[in-house]
C-alpha atoms as a PDB file:
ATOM      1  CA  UNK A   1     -35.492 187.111 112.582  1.00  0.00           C
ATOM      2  CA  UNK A   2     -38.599 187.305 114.129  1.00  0.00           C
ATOM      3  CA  UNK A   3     -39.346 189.261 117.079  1.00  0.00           C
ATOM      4  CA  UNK A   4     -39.452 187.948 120.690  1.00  0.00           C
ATOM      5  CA  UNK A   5     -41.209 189.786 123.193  1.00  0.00           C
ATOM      6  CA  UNK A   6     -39.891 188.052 126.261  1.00  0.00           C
ATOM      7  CA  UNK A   7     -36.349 189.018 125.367  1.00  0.00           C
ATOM      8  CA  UNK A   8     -37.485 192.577 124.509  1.00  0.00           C
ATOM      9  CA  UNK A   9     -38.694 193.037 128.081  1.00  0.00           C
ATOM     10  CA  UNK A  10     -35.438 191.656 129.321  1.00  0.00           C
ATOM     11  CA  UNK A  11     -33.467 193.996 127.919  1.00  0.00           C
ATOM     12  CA  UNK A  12     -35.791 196.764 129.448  1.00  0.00           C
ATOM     13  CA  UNK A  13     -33.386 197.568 132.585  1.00  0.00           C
ATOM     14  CA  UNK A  14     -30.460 197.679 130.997  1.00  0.00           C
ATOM     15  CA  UNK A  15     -31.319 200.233 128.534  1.00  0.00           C
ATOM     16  CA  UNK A  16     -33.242 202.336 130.901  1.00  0.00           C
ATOM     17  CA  UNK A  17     -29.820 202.236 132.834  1.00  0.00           C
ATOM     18  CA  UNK A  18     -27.723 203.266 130.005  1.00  0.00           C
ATOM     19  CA  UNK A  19     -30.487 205.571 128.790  1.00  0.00           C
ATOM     20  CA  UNK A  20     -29.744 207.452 131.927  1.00  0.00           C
ATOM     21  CA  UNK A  21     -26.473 207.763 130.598  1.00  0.00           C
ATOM     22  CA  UNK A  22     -27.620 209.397 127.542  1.00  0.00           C
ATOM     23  CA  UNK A  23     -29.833 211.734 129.279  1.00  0.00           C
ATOM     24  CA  UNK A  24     -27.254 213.045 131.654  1.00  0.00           C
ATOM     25  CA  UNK A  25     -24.801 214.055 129.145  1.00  0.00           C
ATOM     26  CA  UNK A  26     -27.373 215.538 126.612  1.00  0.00           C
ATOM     27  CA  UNK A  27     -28.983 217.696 129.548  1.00  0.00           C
ATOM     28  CA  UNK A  28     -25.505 218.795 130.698  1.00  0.00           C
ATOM     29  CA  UNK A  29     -23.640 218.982 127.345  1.00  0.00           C
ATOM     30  CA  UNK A  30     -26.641 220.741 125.847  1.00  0.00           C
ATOM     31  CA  UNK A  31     -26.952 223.426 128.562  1.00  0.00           C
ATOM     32  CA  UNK A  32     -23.055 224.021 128.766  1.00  0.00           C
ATOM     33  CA  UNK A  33     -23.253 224.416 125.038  1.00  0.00           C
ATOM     34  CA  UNK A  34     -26.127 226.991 125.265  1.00  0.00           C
ATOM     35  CA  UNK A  35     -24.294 228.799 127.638  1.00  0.00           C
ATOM     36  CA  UNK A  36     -20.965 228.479 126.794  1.00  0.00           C
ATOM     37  CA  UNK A  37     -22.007 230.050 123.320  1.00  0.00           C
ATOM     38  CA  UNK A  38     -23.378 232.777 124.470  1.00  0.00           C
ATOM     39  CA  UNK A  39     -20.023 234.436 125.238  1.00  0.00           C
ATOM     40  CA  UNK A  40     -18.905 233.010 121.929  1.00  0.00           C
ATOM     41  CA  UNK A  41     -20.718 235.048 119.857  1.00  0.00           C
ATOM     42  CA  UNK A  42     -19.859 238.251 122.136  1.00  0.00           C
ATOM     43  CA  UNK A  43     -16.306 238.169 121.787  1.00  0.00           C
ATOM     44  CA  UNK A  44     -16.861 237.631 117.780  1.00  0.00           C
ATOM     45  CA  UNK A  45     -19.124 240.916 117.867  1.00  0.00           C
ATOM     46  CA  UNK A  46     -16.409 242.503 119.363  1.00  0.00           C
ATOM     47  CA  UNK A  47     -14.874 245.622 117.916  1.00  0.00           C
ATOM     48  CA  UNK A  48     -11.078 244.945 118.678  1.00  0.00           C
ATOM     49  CA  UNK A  49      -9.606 242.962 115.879  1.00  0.00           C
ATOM     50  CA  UNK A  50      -7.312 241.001 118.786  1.00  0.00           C
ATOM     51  CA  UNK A  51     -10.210 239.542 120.189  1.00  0.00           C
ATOM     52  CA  UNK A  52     -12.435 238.531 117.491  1.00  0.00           C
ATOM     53  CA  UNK A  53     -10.292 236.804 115.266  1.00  0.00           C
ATOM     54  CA  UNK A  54      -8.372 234.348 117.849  1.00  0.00           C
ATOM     55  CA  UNK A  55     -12.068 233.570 118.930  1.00  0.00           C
ATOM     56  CA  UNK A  56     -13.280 233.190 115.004  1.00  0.00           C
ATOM     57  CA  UNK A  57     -10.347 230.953 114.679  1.00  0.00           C
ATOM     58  CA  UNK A  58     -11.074 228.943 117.756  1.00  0.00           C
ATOM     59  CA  UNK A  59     -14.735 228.353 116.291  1.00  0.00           C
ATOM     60  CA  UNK A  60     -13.647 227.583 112.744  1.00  0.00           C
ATOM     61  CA  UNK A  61     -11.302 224.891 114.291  1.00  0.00           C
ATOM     62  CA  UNK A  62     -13.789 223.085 116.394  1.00  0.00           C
ATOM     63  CA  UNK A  63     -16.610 223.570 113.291  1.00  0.00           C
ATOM     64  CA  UNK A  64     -14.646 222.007 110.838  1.00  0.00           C
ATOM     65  CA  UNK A  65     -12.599 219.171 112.439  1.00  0.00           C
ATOM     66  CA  UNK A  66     -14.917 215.903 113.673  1.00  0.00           C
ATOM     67  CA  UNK A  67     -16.698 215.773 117.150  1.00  0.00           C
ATOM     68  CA  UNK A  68     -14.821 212.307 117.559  1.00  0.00           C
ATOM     69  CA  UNK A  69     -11.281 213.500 117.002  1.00  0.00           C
ATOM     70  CA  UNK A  70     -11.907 216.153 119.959  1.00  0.00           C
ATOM     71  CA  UNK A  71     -13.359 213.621 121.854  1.00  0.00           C
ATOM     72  CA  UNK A  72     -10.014 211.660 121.400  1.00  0.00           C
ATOM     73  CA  UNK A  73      -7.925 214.678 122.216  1.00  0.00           C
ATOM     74  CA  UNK A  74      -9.696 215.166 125.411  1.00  0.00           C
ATOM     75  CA  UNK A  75      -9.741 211.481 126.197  1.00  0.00           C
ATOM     76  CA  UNK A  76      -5.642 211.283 125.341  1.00  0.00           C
ATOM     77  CA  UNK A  77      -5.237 214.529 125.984  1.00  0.00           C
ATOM     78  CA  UNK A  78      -6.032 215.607 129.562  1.00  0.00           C
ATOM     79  CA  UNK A  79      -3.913 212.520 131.677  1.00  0.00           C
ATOM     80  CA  UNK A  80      -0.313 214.330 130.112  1.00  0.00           C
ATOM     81  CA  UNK A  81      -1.816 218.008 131.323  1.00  0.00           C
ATOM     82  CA  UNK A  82      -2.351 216.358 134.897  1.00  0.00           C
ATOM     83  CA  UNK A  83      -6.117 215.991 135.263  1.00  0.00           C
ATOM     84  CA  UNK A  84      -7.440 212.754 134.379  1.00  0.00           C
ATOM     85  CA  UNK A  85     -11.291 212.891 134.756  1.00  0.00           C
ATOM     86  CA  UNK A  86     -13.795 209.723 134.052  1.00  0.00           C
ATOM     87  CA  UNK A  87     -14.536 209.154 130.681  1.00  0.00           C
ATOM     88  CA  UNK A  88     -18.096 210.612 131.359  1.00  0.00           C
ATOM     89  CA  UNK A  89     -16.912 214.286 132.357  1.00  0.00           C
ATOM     90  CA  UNK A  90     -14.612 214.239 128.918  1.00  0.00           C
ATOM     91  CA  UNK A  91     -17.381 213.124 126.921  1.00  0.00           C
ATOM     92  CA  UNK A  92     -19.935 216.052 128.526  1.00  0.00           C
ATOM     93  CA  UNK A  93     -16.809 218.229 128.115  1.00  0.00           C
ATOM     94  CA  UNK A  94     -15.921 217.570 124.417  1.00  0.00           C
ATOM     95  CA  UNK A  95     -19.893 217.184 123.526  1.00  0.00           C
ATOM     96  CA  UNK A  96     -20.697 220.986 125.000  1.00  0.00           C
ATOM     97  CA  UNK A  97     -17.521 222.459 123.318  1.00  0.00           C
ATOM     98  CA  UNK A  98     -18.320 220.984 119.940  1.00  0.00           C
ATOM     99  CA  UNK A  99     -21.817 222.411 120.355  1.00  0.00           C
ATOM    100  CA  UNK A 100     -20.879 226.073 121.791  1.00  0.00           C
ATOM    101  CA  UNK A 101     -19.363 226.521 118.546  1.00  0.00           C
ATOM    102  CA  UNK A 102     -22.554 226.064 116.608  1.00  0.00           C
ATOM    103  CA  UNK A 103     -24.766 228.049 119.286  1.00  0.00           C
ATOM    104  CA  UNK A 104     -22.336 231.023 119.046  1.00  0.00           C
ATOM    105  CA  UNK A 105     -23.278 230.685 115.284  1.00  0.00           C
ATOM    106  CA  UNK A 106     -26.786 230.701 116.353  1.00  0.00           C
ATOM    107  CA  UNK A 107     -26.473 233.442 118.713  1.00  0.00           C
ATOM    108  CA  UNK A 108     -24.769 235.505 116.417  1.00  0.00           C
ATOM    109  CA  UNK A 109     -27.377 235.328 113.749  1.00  0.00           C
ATOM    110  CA  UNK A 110     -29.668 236.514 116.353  1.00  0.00           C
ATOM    111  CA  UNK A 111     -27.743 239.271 117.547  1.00  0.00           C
ATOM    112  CA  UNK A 112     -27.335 240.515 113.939  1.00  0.00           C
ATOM    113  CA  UNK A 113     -30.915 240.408 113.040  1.00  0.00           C
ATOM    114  CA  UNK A 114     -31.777 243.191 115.807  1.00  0.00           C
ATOM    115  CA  UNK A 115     -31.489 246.701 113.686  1.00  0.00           C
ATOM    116  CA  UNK A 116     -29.010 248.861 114.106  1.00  0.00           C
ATOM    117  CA  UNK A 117     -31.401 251.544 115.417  1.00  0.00           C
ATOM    118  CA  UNK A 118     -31.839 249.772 118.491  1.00  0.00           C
ATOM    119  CA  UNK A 119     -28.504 249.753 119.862  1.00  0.00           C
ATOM    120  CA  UNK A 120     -28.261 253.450 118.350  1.00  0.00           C
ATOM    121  CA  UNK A 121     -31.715 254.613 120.528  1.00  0.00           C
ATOM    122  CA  UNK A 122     -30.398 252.871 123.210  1.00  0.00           C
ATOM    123  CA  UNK A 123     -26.388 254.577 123.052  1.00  0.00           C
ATOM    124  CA  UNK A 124     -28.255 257.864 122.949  1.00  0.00           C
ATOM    125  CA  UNK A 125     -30.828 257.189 125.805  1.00  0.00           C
ATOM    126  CA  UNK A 126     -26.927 257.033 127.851  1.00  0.00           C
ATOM    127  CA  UNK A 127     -27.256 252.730 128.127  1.00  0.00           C
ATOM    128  CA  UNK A 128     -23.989 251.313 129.002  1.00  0.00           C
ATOM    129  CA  UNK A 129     -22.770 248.734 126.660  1.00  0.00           C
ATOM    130  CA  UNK A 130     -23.819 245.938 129.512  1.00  0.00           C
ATOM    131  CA  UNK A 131     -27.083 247.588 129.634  1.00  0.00           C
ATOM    132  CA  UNK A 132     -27.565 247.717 125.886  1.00  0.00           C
ATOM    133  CA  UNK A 133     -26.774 244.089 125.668  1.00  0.00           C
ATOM    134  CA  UNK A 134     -29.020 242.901 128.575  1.00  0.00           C
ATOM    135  CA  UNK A 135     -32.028 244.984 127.835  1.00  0.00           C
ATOM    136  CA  UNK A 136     -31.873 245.682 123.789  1.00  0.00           C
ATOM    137  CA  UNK A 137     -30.041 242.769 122.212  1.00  0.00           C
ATOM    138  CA  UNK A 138     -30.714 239.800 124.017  1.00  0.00           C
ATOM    139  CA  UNK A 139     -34.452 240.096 124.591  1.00  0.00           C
ATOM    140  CA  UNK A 140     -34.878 240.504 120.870  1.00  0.00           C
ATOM    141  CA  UNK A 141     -32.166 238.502 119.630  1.00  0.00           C
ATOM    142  CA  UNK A 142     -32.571 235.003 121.952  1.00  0.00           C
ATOM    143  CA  UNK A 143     -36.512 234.463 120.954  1.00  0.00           C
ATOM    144  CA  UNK A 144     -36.006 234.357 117.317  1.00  0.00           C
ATOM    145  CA  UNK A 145     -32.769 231.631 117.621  1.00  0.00           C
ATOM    146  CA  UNK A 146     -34.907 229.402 120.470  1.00  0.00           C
ATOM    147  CA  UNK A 147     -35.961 226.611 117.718  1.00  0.00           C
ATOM    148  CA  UNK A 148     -32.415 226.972 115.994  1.00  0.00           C
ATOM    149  CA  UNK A 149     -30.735 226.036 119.817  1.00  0.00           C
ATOM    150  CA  UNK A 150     -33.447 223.309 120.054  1.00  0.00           C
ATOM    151  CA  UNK A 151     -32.041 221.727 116.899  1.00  0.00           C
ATOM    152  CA  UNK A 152     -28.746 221.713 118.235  1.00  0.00           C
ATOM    153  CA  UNK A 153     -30.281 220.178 121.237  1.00  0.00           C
ATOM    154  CA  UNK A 154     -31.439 217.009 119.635  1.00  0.00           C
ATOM    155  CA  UNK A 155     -28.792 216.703 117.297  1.00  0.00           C
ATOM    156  CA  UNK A 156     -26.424 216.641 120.492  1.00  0.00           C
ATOM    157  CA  UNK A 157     -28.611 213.802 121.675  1.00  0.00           C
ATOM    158  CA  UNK A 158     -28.062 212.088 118.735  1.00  0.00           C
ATOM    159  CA  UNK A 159     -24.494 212.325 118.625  1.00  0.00           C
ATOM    160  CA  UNK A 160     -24.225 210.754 122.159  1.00  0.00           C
ATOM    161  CA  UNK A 161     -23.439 207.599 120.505  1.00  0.00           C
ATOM    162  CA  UNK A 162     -20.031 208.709 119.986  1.00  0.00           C
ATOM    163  CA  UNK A 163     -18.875 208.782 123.561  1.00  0.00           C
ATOM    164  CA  UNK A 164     -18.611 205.135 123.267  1.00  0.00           C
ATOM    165  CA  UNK A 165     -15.535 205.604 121.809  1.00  0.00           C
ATOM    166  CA  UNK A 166     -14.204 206.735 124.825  1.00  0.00           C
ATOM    167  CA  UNK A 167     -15.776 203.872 126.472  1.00  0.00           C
ATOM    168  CA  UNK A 168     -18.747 205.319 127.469  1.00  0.00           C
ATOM    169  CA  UNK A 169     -21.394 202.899 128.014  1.00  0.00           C
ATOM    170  CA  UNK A 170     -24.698 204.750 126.568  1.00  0.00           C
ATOM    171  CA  UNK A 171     -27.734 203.660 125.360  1.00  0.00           C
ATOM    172  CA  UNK A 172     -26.474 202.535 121.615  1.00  0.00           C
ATOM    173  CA  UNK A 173     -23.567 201.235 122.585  1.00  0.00           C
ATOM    174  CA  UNK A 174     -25.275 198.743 125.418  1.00  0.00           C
ATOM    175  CA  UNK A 175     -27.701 197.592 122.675  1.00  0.00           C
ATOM    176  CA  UNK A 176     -24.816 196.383 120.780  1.00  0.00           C
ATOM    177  CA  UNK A 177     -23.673 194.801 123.612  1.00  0.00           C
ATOM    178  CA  UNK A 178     -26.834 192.898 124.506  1.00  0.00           C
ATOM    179  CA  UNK A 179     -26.893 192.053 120.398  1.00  0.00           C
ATOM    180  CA  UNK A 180     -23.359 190.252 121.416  1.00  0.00           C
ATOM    181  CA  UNK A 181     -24.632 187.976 123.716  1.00  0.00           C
ATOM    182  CA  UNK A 182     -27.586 186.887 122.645  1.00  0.00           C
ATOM    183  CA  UNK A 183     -26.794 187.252 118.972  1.00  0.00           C
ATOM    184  CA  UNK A 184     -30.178 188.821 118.324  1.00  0.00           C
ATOM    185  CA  UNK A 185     -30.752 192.781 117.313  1.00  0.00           C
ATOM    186  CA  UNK A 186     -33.693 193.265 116.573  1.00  0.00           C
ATOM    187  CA  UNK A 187     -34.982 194.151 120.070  1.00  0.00           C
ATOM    188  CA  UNK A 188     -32.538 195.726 121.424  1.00  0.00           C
ATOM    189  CA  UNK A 189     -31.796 198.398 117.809  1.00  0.00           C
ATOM    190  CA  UNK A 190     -35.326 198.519 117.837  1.00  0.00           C
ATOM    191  CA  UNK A 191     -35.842 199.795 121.380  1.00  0.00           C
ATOM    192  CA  UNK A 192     -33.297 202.521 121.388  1.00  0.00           C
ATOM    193  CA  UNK A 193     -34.477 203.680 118.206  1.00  0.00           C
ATOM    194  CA  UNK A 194     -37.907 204.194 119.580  1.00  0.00           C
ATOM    195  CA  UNK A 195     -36.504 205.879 123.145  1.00  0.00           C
ATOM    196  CA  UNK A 196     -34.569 208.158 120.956  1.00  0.00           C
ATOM    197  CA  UNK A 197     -37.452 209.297 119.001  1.00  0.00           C
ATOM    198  CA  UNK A 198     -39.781 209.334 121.787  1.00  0.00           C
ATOM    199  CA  UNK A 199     -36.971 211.184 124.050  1.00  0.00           C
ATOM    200  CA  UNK A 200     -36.760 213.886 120.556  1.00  0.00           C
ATOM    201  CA  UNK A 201     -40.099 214.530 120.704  1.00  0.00           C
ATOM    202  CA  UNK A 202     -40.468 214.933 124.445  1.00  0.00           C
ATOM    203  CA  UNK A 203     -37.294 217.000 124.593  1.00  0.00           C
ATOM    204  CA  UNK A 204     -38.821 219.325 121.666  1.00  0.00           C
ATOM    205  CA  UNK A 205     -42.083 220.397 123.281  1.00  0.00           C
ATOM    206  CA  UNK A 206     -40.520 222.360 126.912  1.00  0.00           C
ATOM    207  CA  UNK A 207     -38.204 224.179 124.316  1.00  0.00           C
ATOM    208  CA  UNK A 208     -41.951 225.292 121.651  1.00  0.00           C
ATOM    209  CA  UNK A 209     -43.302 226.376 125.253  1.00  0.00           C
ATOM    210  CA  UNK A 210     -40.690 228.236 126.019  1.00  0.00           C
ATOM    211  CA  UNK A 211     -40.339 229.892 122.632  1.00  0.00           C
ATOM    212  CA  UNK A 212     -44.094 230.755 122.718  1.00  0.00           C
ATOM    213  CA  UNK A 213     -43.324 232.276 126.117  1.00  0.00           C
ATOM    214  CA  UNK A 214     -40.607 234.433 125.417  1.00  0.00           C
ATOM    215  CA  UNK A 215     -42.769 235.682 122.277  1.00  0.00           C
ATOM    216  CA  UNK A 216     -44.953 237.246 124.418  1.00  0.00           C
ATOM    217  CA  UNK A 217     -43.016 239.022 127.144  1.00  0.00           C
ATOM    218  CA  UNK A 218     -42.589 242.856 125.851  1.00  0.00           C
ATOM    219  CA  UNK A 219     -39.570 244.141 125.039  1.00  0.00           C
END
């Protein structure tokens, strides 16, 4: 199949429309997920046995069972509980969820890499356990995990694909579409997977600035 530039260009506005698609629910799934994580990993530093291992067990449940089965028990779900929301909200929902588990991993790593005599100086210096978190663990902990979070980032953007399963129409799935029609995929495959590389490596370089940033403020 040989490539034709005048359907190419065609299929330009529909793929920038469902590109905007892909785009909203990485920037909102991916910043739920960082935040939603955060928390996370709090409760499974915790020192009461009662509330870190139903929270361990939570996380080990949505780590090991596949991002499109949740997806499908939100989408299936939700309607019998009462709330019925578009198949855009679930797929943001069930995206950030999937990835708060792995970014409580992350933050968790981070958290344990800051020594012990830290949180120790700080207990003795008469820090409350808020203060010791805000002003001792975090600023030395987040830094360190920043490219780790990235990763998750762009792997989330990856996996936005999968929301067409709920009948989400993103940028993948409206290639396919277009293929349909016109019975030719070249173009269309081609063009998405340039955007997403192109959108990977534009997404990657605010989050090295921002790591190179928070290097440098003291802490």
């Amino acid at each position: 199949m040989t490539w034709d530039w005048s359907y190419a260009w065609s299929c330009l506005p529909l793929l920038w429309q469902a590109g905007l698609i892909t785009v909203l629910a990485t920037v909102i799934g991916g910043a739920l997920a960082a935040v939603g994580g955060l928390p996370w990993a709090v409760l499974l530093r915790s020192d009461h046995a009662w509330v870190r291992r139903p929270a361990d067990a939570v996380l080990q449940v949505v780590r090991n069972t596949p991002l499109l089965v949740q997806l499908y028990l939100l989408y299936y779900g939700l309607p019998h509980l009462g709330w019925s929301p578009s198949p855009l909200v679930i797929g943001i929902a069930g995206l950030a969820l999937h990835y708060a588990a792995y970014a409580a991993e992350v933050y968790r790593a981070g958290f344990s890499a800051v020594p012990a005599g830290q949180t120790e100086a700080a207990r003795v210096l008469g820090l409350s356990r808020w203060q010791r978190f805000r002003h001792v663990l975090v600023p030395q902990a987040i830094p360190p995990v920043l490219p780790a979070l990235g990763n998750l980032v762009v792997a989330l953007f990856k996996d936005t694909p999968v929301l067409s399963a709920i009948t989400v129409i993103e940028l993948l799935t409206r290639a396919k579409l277009l293929g349909a029609e016109s019975f030719r995929y070249l173009e269309p495959m081609t063009l998405v997977g340039v955007w997403f590389l192109i959108a990977s490596l534009v997404a990657a370089w605010p989050l090295t600035r921002l790591e190179h940033r928070l290097r440098r403020i003291p802490t």
